[in-house]
Every structure is written in C-alpha cells, then in structure tokens.
C-alpha atoms as a PDB file:
ATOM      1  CA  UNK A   1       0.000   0.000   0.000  1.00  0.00           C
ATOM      2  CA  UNK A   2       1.546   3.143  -1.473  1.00  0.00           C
ATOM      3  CA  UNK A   3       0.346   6.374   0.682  1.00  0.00           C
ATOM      4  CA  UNK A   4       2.137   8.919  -2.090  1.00  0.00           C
ATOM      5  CA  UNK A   5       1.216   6.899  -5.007  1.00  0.00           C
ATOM      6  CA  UNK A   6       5.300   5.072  -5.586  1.00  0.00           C
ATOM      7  CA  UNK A   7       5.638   1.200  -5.793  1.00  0.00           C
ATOM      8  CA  UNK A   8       8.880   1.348  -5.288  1.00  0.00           C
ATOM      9  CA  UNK A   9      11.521   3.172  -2.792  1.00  0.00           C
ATOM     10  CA  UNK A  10      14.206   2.938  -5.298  1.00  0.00           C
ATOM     11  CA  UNK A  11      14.142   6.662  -6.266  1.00  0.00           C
ATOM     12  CA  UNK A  12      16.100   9.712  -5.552  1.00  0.00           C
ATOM     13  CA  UNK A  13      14.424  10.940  -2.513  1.00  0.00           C
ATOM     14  CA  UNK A  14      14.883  14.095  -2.659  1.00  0.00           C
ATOM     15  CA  UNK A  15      12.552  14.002  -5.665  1.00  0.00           C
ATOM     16  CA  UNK A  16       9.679  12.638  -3.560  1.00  0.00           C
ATOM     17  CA  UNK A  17       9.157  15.589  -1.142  1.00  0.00           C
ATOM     18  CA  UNK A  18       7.571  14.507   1.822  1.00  0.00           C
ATOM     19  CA  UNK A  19       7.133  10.399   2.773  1.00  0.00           C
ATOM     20  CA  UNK A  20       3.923  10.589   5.097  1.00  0.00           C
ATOM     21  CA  UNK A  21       0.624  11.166   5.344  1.00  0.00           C
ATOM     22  CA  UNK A  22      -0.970  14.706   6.666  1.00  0.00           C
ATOM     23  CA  UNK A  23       2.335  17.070   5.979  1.00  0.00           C
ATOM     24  CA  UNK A  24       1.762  20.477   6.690  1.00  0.00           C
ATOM     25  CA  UNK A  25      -0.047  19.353  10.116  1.00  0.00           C
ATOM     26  CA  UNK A  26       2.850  18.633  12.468  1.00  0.00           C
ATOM     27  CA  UNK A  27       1.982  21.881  14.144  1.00  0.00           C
ATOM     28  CA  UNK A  28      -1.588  21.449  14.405  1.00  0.00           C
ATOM     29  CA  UNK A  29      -0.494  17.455  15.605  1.00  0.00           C
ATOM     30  CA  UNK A  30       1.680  18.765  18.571  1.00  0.00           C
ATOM     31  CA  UNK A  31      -0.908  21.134  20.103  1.00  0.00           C
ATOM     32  CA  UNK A  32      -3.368  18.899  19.870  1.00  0.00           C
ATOM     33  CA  UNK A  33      -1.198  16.433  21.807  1.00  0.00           C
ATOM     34  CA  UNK A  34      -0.333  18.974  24.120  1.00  0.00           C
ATOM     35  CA  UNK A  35      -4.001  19.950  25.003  1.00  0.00           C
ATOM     36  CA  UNK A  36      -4.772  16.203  25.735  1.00  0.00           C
ATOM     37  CA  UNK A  37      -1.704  16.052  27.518  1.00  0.00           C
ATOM     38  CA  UNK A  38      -2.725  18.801  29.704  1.00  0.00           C
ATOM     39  CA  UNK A  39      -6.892  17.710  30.145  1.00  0.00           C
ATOM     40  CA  UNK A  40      -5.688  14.056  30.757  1.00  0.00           C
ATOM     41  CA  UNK A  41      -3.884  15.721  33.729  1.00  0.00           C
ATOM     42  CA  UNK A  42      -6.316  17.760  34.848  1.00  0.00           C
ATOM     43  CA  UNK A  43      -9.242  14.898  34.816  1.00  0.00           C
ATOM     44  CA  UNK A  44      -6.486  12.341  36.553  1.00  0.00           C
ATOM     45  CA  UNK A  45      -5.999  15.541  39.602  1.00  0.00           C
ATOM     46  CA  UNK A  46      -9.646  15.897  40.002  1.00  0.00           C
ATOM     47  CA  UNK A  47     -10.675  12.131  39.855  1.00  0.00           C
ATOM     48  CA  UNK A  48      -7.923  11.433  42.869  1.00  0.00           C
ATOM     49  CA  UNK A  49      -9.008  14.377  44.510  1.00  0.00           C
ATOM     50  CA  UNK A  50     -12.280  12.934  44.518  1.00  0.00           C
ATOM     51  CA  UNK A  51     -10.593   9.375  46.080  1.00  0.00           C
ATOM     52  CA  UNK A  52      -9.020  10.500  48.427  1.00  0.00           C
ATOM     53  CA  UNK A  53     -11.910  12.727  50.092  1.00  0.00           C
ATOM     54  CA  UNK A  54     -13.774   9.529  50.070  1.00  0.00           C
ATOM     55  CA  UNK A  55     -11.085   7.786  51.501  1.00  0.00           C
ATOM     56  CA  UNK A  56     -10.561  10.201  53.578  1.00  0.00           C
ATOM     57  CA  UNK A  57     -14.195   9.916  55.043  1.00  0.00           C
ATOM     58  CA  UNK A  58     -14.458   6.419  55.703  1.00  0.00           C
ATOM     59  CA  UNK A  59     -14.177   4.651  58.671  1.00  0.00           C
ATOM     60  CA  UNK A  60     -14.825   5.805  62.250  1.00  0.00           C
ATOM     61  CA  UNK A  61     -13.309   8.968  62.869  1.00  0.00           C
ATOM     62  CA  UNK A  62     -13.592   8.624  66.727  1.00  0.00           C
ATOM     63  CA  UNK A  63     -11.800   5.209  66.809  1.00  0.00           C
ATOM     64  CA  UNK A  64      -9.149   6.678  64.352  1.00  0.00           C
ATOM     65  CA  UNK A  65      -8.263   9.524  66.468  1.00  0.00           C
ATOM     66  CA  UNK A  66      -8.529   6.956  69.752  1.00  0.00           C
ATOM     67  CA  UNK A  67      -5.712   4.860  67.798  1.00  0.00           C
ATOM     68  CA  UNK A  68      -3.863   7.629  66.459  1.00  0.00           C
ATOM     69  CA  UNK A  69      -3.329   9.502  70.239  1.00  0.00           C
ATOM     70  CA  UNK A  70      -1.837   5.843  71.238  1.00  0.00           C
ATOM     71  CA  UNK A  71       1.126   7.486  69.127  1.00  0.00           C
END
C-alpha cells in the first residue's frame, strides 16, 4: 500500500518531497497532543481528589483519632 502513489523506494528521494501522510499538520499534531496532555492531567488531579476525600471519610473517625493519640 503506497500512501504517495510510488511502488517502489528505489528513487532519488529528494525528488519525492515529503514520505507521510498529513504534511503540513505537524503543528496542528503537537498542540493537539499537548491539550490532551494537559486535560488528561487535569481529569487524573480531580478524579484522585475525589478518592481520596472519600477515603478520607471512611471509617470511624472517633476510633481513628482513639488509635492515632496511642502514638
């Protein structure tokens, strides 16, 4: 499967111009990966935010504090 239309490599590159699909998009490419970079951090902060105020509300807080003045 030929993406720029050659069956064969054995040509003088610098002829062929560019090897990939979507040129002229690298810059659109990277800050799109850096926006989902940045929101996949953001939703990871504010789901173990979440966690650990539920964690942090379980159990009894009375026998907690009991156990933790043995220390």
């Amino acid at each position: 499967m030929s993406t720029i239309g050659y069956d064969s490599w054995a040509v003088d590159l610098a002829e062929v111009g560019a090897v990939y699909p979507f040129q002229g998009s690298e810059g659109l490419m990277v800050v799109l990966g850096v926006v989902f970079w940045i929101a996949w951090h953001r939703i990871q902060f504010v789901r173990e935010g979440q966690h650990l105020e539920k964690a942090k509300r379980m159990g009894d807080t009375e026998k907690i504090h009991s156990l933790l003045e043995k220390y």
